[in-house]
N, C-alpha and C. Protein backbone atom coordinates (compact mmCIF):
# COMPACT_ATOMS: atom_id res chain seq x y z
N UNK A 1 -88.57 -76.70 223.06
CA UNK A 1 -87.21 -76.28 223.38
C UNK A 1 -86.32 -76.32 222.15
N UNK A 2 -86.56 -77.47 221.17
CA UNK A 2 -85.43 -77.41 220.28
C UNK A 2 -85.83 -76.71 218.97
N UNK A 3 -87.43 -76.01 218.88
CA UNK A 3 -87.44 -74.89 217.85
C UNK A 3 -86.96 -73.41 218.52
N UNK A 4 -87.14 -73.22 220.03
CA UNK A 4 -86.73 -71.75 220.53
C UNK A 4 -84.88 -71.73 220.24
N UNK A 5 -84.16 -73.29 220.68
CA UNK A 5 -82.49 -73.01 220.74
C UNK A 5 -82.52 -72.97 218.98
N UNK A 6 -83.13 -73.18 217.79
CA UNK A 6 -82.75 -73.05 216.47
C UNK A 6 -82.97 -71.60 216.16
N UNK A 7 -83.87 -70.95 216.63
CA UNK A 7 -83.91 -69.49 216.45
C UNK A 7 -83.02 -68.58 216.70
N UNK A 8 -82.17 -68.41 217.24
CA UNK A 8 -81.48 -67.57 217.02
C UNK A 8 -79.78 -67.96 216.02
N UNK A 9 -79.94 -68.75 215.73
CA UNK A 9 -78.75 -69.73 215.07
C UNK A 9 -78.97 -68.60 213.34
N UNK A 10 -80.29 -68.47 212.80
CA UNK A 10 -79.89 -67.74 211.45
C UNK A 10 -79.77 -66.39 211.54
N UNK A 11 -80.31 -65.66 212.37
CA UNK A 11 -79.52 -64.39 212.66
C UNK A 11 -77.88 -64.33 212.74
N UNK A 12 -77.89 -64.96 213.79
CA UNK A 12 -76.11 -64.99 214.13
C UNK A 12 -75.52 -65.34 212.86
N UNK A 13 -75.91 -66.38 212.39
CA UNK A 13 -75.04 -66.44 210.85
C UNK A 13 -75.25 -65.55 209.81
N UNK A 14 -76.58 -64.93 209.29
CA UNK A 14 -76.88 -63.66 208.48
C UNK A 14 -75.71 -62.80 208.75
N UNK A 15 -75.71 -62.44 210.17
CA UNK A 15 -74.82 -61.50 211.05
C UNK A 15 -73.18 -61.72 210.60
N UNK A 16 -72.77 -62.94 210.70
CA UNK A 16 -71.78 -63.15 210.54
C UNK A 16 -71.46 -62.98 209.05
N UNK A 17 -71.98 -63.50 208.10
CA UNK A 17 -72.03 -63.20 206.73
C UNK A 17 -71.86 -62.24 206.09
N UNK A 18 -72.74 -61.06 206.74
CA UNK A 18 -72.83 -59.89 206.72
C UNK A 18 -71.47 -58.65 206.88
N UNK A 19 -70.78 -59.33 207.95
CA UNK A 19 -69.97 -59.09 208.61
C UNK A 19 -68.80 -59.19 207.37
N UNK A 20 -68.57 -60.22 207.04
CA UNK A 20 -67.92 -61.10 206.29
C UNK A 20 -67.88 -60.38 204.81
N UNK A 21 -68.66 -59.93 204.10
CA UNK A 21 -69.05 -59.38 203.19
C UNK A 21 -68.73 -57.47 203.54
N UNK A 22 -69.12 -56.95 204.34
CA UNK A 22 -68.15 -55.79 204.48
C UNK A 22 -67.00 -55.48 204.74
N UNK A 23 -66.05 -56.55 205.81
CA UNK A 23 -64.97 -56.51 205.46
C UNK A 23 -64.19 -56.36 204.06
N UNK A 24 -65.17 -57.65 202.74
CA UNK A 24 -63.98 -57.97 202.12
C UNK A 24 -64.43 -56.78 201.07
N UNK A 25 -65.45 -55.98 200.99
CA UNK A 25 -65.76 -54.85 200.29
C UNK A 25 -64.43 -53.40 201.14
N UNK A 26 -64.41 -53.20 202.29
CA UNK A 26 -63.57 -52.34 202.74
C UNK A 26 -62.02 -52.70 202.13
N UNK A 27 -61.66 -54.21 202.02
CA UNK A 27 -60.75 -54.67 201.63
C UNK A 27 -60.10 -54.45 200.31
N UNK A 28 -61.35 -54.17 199.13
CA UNK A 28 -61.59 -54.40 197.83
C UNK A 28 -61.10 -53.37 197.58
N UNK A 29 -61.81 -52.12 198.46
CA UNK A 29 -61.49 -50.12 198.09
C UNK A 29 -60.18 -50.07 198.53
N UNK A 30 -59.54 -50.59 199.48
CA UNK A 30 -58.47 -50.20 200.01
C UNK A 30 -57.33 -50.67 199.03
N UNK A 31 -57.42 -52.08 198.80
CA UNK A 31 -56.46 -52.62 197.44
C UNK A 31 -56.65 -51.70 196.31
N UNK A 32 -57.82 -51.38 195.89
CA UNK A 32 -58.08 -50.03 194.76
C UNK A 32 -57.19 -48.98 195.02
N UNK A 33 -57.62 -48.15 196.17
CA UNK A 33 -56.81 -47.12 196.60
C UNK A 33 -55.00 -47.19 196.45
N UNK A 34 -54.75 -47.94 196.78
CA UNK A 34 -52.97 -48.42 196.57
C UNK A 34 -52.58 -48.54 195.43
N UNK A 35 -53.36 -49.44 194.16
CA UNK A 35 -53.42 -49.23 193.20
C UNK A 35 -53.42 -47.96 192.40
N UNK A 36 -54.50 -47.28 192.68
CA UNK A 36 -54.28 -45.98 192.26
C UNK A 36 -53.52 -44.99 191.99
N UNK A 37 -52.62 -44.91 193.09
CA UNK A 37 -51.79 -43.91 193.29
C UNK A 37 -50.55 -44.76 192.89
N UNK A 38 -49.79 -46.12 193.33
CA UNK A 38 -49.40 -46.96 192.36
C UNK A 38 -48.82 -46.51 191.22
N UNK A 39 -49.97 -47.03 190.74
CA UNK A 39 -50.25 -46.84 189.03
C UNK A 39 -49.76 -45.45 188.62
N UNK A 40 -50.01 -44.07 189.35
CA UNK A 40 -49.66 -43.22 188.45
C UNK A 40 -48.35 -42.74 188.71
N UNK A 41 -47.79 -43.21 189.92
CA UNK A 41 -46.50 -42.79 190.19
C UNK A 41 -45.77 -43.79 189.43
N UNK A 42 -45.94 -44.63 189.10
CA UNK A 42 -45.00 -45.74 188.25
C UNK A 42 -45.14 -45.35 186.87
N UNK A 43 -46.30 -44.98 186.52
CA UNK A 43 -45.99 -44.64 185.14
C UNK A 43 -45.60 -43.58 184.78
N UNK A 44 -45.83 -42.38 185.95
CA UNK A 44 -44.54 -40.90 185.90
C UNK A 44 -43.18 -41.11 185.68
N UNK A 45 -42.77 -42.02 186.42
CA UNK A 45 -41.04 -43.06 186.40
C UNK A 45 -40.72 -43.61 185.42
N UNK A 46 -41.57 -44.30 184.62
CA UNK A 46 -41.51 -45.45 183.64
C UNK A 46 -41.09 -44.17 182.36
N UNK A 47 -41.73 -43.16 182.19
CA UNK A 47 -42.18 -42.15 181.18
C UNK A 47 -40.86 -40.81 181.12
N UNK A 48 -40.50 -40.63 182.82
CA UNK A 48 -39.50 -39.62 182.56
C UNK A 48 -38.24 -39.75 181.96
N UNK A 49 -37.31 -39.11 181.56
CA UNK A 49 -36.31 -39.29 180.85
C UNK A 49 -35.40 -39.38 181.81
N UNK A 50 -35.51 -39.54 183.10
CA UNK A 50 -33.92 -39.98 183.91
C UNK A 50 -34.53 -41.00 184.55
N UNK A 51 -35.40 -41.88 184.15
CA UNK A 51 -35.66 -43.39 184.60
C UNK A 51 -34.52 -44.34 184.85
N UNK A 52 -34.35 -44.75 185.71
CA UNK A 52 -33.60 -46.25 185.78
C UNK A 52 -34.20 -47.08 186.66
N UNK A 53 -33.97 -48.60 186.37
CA UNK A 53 -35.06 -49.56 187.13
C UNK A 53 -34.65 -49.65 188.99
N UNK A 54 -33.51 -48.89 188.97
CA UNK A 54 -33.20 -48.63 190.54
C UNK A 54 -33.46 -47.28 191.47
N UNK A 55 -34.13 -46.55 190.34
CA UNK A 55 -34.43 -45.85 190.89
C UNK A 55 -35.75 -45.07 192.05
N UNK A 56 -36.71 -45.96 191.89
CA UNK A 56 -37.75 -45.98 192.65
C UNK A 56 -37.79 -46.44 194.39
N UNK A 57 -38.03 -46.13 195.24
CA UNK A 57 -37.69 -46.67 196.70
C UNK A 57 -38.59 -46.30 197.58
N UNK A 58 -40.11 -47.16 197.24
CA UNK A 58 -41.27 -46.91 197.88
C UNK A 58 -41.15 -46.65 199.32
N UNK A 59 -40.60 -47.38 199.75
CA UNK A 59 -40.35 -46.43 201.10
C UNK A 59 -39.30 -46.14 201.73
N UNK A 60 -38.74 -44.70 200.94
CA UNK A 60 -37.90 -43.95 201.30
C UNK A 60 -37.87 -42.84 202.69
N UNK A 61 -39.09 -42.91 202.54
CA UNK A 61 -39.87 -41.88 203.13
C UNK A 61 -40.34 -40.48 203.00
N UNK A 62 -40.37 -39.36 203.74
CA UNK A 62 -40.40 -37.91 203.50
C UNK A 62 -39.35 -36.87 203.81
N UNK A 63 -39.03 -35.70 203.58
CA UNK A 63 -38.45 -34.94 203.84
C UNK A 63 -39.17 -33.55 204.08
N UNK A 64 -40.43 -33.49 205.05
CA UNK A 64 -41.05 -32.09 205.70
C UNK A 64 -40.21 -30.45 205.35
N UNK A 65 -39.48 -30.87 205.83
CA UNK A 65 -38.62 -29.34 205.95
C UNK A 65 -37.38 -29.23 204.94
N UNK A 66 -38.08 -29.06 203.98
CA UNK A 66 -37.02 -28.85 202.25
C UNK A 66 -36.59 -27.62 202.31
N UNK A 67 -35.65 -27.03 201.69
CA UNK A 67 -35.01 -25.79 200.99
C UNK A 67 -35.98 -25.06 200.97
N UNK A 68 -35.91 -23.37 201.54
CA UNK A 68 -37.16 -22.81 200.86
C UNK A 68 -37.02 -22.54 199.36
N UNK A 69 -35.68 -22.90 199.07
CA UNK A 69 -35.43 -21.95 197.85
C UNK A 69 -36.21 -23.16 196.82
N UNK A 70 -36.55 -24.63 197.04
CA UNK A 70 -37.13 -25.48 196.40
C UNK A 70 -38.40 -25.15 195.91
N UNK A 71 -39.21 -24.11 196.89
CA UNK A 71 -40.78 -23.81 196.85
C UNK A 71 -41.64 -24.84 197.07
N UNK A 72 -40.97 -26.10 197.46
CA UNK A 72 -41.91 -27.03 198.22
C UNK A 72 -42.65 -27.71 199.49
N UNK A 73 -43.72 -27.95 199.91
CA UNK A 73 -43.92 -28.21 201.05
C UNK A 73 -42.98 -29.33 201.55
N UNK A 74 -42.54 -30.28 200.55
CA UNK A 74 -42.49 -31.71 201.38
C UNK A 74 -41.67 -32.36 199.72
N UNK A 75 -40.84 -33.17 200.56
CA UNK A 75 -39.87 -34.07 199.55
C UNK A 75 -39.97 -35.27 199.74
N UNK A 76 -40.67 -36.05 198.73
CA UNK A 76 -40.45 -37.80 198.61
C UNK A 76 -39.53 -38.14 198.04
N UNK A 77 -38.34 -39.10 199.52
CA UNK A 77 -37.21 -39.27 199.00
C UNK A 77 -36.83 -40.67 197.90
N UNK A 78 -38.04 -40.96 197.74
CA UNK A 78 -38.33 -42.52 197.12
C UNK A 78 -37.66 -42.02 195.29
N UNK A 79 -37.74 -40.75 195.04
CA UNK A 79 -37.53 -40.36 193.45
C UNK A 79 -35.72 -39.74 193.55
N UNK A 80 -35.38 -39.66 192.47
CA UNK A 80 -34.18 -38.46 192.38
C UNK A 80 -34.56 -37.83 192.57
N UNK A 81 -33.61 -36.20 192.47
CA UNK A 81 -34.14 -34.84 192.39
C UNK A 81 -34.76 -34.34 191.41
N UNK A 82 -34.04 -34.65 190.29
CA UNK A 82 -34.47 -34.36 188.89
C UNK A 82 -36.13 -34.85 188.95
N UNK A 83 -36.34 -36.08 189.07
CA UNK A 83 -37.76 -36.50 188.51
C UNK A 83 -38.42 -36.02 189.56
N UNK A 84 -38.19 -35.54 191.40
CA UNK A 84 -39.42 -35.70 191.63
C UNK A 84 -39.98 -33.68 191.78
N UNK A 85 -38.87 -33.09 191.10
CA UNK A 85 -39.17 -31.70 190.73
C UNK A 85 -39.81 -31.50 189.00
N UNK A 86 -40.14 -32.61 188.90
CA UNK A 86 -40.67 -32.52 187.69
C UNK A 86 -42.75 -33.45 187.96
N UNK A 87 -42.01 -33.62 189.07
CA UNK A 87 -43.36 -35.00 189.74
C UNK A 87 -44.40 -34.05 190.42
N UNK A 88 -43.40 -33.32 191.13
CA UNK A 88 -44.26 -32.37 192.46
C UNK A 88 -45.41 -31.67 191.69
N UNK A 89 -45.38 -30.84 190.80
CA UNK A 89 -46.90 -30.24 190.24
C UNK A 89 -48.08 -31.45 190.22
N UNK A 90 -47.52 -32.70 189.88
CA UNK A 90 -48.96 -33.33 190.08
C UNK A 90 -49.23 -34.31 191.44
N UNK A 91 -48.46 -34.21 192.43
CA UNK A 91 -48.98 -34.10 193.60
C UNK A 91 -50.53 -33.34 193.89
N UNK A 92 -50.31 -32.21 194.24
CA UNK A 92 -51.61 -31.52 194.87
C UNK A 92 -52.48 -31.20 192.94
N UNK A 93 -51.96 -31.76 192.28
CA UNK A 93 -52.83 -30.99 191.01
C UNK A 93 -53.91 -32.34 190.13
N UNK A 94 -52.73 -33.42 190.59
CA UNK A 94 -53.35 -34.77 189.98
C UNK A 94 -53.42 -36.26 191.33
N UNK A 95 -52.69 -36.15 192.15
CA UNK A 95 -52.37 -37.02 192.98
C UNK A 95 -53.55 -37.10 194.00
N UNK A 96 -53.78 -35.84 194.44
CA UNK A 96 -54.66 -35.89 195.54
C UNK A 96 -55.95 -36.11 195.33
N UNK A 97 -56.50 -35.66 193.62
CA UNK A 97 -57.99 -35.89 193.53
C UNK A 97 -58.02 -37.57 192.78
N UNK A 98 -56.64 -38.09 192.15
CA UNK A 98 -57.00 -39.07 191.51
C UNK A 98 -57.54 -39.89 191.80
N UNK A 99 -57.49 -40.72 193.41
CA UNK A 99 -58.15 -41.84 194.14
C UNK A 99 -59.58 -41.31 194.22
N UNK A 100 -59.99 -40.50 194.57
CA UNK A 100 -61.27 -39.19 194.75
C UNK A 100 -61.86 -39.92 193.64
N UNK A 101 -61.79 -39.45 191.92
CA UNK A 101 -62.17 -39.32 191.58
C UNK A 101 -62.54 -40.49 190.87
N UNK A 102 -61.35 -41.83 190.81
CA UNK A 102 -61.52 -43.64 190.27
C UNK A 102 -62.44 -43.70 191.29
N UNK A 103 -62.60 -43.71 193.17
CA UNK A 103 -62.98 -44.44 193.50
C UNK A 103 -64.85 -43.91 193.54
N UNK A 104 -64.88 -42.58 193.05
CA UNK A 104 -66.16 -42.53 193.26
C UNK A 104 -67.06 -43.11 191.80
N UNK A 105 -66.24 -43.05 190.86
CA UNK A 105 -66.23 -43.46 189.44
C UNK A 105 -67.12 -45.41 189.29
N UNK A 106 -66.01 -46.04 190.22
CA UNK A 106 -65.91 -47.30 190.90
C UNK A 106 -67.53 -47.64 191.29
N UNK A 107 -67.24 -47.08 192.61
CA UNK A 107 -68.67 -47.16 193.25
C UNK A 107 -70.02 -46.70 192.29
N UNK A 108 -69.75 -45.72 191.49
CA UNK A 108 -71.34 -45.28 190.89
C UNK A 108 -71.44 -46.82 189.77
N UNK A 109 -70.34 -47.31 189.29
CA UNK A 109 -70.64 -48.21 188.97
C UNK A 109 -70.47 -49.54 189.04
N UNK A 110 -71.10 -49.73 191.10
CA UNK A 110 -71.52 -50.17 192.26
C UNK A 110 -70.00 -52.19 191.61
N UNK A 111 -69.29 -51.26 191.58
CA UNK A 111 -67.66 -52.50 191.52
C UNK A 111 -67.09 -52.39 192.89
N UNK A 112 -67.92 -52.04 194.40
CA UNK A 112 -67.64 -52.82 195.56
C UNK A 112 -68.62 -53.28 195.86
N UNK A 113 -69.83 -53.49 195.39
CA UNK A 113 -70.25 -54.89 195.67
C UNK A 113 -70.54 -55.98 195.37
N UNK A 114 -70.79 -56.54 196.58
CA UNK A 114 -69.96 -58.40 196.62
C UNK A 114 -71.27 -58.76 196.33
N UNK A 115 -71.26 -60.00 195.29
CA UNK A 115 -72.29 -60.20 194.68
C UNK A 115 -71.86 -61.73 194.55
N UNK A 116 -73.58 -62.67 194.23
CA UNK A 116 -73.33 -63.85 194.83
C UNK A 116 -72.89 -64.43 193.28
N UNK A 117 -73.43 -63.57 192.22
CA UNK A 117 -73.19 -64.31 190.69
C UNK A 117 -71.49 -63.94 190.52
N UNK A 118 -71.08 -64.89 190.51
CA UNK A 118 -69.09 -64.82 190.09
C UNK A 118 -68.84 -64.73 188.48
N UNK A 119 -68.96 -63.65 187.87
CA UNK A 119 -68.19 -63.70 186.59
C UNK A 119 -66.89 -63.31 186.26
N UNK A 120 -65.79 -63.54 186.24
CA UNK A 120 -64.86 -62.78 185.71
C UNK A 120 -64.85 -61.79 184.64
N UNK A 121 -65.64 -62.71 183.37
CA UNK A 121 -65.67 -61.18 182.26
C UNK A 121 -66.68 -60.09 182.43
N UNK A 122 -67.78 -60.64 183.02
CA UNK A 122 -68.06 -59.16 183.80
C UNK A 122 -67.67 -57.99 184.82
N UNK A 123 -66.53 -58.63 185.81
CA UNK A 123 -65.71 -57.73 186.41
C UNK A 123 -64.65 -57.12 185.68
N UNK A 124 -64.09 -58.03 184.50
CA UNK A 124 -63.54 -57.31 183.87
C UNK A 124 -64.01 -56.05 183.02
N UNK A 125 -65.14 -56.24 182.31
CA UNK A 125 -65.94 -55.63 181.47
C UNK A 125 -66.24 -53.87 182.12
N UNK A 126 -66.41 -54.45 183.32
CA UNK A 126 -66.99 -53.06 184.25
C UNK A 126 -66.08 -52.56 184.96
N UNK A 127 -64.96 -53.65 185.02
CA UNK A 127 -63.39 -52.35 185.66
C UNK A 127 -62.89 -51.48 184.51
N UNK A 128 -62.88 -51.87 183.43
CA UNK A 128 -62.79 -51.89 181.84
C UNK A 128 -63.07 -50.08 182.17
N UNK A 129 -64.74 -50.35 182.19
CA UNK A 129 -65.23 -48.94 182.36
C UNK A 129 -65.10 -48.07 183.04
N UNK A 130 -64.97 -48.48 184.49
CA UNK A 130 -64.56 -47.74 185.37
C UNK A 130 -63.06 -47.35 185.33
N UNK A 131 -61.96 -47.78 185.07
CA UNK A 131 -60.82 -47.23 184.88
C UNK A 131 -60.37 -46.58 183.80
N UNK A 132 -61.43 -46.45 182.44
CA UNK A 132 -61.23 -45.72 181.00
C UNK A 132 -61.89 -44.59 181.94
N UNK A 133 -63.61 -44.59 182.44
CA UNK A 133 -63.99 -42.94 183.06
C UNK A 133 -63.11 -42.19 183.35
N UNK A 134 -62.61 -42.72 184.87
CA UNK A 134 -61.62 -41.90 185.75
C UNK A 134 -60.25 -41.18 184.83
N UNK A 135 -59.50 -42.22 183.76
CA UNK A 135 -58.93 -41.75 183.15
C UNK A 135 -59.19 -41.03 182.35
N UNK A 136 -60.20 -40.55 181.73
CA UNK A 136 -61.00 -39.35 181.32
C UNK A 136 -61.36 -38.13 181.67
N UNK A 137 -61.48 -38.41 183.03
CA UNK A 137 -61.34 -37.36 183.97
C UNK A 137 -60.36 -36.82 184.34
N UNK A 138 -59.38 -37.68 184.59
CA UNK A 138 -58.47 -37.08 185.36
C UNK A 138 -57.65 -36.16 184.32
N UNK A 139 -57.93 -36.64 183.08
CA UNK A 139 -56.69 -35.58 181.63
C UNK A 139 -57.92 -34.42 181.86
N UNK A 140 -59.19 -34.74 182.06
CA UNK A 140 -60.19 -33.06 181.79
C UNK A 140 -59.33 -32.06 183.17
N UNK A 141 -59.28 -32.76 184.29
CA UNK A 141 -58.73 -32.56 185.48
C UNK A 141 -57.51 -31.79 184.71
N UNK A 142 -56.49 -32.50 184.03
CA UNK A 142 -55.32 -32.08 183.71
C UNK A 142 -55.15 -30.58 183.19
N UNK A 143 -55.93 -31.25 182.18
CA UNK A 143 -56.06 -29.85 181.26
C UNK A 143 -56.63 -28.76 181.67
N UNK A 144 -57.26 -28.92 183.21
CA UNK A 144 -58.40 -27.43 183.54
C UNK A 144 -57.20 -26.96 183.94
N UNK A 145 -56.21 -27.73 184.95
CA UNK A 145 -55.71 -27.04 185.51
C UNK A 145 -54.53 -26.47 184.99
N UNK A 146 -54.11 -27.37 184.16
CA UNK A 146 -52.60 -26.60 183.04
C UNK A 146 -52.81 -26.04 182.15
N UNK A 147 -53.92 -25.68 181.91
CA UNK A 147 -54.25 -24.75 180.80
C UNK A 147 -54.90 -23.93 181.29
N UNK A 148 -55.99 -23.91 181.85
CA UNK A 148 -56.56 -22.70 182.41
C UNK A 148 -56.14 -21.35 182.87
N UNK A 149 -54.62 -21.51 183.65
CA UNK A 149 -54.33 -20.93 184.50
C UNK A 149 -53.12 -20.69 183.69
N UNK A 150 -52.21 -21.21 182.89
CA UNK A 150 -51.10 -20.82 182.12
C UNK A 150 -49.81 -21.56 182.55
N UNK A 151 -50.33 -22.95 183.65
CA UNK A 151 -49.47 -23.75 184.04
C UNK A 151 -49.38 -25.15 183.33
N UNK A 152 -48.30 -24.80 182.56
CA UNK A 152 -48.28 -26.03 181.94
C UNK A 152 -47.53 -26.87 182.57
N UNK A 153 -46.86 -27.07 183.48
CA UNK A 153 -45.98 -28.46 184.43
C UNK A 153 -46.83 -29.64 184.52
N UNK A 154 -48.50 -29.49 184.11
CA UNK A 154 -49.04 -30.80 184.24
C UNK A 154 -48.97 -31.19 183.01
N UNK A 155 -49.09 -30.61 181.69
CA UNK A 155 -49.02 -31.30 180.15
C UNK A 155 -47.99 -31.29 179.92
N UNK A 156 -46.50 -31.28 180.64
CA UNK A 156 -45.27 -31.23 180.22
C UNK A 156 -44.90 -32.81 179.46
N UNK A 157 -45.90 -33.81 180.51
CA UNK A 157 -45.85 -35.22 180.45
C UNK A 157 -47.24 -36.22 180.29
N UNK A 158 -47.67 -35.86 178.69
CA UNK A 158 -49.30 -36.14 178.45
C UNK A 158 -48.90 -37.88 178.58
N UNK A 159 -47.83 -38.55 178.24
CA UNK A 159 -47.62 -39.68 178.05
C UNK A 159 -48.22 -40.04 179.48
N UNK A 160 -48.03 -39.67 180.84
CA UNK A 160 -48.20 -40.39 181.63
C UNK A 160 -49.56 -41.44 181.78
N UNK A 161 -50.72 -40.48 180.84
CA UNK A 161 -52.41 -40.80 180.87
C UNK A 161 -52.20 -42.18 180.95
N UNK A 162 -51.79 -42.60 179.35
CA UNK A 162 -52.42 -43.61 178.43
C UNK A 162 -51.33 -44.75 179.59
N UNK A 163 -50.15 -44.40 179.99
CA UNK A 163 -49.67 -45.43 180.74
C UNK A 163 -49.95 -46.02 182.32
N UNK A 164 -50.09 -44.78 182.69
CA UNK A 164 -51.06 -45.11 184.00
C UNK A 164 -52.80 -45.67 183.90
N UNK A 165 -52.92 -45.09 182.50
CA UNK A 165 -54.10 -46.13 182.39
C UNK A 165 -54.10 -47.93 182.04
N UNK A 166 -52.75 -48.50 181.49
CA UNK A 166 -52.92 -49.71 181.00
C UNK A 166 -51.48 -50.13 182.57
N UNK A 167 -51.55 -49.85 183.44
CA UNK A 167 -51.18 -49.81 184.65
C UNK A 167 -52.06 -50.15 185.77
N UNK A 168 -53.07 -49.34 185.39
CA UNK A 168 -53.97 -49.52 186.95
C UNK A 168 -55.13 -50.44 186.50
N UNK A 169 -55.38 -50.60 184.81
CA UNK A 169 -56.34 -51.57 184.14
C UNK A 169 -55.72 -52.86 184.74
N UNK A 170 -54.39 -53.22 184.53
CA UNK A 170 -54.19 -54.23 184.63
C UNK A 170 -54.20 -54.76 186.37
N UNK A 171 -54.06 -53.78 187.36
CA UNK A 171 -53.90 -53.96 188.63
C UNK A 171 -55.14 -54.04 189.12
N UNK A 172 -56.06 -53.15 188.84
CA UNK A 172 -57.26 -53.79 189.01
C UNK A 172 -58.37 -55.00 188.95
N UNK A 173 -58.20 -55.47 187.40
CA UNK A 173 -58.69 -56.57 186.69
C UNK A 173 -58.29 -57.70 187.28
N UNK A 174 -56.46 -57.60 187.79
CA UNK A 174 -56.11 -58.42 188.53
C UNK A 174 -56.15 -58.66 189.66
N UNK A 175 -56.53 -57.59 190.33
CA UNK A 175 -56.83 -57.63 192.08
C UNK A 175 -58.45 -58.11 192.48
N UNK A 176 -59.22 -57.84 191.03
CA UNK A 176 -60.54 -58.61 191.20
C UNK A 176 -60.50 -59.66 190.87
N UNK A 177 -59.61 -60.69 190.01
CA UNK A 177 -59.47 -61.82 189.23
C UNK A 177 -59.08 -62.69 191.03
N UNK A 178 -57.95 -61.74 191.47
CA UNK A 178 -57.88 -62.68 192.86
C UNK A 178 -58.80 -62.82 193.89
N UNK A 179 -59.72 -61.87 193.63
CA UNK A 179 -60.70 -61.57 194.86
C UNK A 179 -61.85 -62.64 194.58
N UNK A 180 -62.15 -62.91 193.42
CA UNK A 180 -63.28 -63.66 192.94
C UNK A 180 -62.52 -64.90 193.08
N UNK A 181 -61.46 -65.75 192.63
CA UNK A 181 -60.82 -66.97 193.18
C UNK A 181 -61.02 -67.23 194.84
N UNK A 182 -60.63 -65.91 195.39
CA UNK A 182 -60.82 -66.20 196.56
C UNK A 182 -62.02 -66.36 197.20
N UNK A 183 -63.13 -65.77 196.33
CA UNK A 183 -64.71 -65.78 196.69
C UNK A 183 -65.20 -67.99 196.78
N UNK A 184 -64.72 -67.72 195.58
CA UNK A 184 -64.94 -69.21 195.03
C UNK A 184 -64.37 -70.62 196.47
N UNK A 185 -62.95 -69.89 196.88
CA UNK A 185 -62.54 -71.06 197.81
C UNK A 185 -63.16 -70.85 198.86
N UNK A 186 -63.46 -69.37 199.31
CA UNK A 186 -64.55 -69.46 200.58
C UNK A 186 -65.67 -69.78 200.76
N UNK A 187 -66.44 -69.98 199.05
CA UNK A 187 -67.65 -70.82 199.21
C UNK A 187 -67.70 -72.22 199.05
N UNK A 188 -66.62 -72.73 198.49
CA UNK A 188 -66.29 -73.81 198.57
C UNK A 188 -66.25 -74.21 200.46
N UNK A 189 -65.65 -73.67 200.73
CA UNK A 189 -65.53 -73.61 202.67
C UNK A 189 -66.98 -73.52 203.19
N UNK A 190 -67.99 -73.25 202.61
CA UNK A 190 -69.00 -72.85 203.09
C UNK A 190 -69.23 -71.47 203.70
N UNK A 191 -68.40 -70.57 203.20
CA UNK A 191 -68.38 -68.81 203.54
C UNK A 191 -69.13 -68.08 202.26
N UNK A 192 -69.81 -67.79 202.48
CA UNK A 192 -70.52 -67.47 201.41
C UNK A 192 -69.93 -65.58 201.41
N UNK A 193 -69.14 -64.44 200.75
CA UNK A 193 -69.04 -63.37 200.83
C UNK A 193 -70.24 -62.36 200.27
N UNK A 194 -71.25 -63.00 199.52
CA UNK A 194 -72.22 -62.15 199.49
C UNK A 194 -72.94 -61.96 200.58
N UNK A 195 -73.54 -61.07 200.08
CA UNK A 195 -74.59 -60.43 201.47
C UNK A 195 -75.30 -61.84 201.55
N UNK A 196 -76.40 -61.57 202.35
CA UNK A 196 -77.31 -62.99 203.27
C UNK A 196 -78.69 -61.89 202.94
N UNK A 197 -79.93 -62.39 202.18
CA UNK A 197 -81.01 -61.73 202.37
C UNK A 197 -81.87 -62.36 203.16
């Protein structure tokens, strides 16, 4: 009797572990994702010439039904007018593929998973990489599309690269620096967030 009631006791915990470990990976992309977009809208602000530190108002919300004479689908009232008619080309040109393109960047070089060895300078080392790629991409991104086509509204503001890159370096590095502290107190607890083989 008391080897059949121990049998099912390491499944259920594998299970739970398991469990435990995809959450905090769904957790990991999603803090990425916020970051992302973050990062490049702050350093569009930081970079334009009608910046002021009051001017940003994350949640301002939207404005659907703009001026037609604006030519825009949709107004984020979080910017002035000035900056965010200077913002709107990289909406659908840089905004929408940028998370796309860090987070698949991310994953190929497998920085959501939870792993039982804790290094910091190796998460740093490999966010390092993964956030120089994407930012590599995203200026090739830039340039196909503002040059290719004879639209320059995306190279109007090359500064934004290099600042949204030492923006989302640092938000990252730091959102894993907390994630791995936090790895540490949950194994300290006896939660182990790596997988269970």
């Amino acid at each position: 009797m008391n080897e059949e009631s121990r049998v099912p006791t390491e499944p259920i915990r594998a299970t739970a572990h398991t469990s435990l470990s995809i959450a905090a990976s769904y957790l990991l992309v999603l803090t990425d994702l916020i970051i992302f977009v973050f990062s490049f809208v702050l350093a569009f602000a930081l970079i334009h010439e009608t910046f002021g530190p009051g001017d940003i108002h994350w949640f301002a919300g939207f404005n659907f039904n703009p001026p037609a004479s604006t030519g825009q689908s949709f107004i984020w009232k979080g910017m002035p007018t000035p900056m965010w008619n200077d913002f709107y080309p990289y909406v659908t040109g840089i905004l929408i593929p940028l998370p796309i393109i860090r987070f698949l960047v991310m994953s190929r070089l497998q920085l959501y998973r939870i792993r039982g060895e804790i290094s910091l300078l190796e998460d740093a080392i490999e966010t390092f990489r993964g956030v120089t790629i994407g930012s590599i991409l995203l200026i090739v991104v830039a340039f196909s599309l503002g040059g290719g086509r004879g639209e320059t509204q995306l190279l109007t503001s090359r500064r934004v690269f290099p600042v949204d890159w030492m923006i989302c370096m640092a938000g990252c590095i730091g959102s894993r620096a907390l994630f791995r502290t936090a790895q540490k107190g949950a194994r300290r607890a006896g939660h182990n967030l790596a997988p269970v083989i």
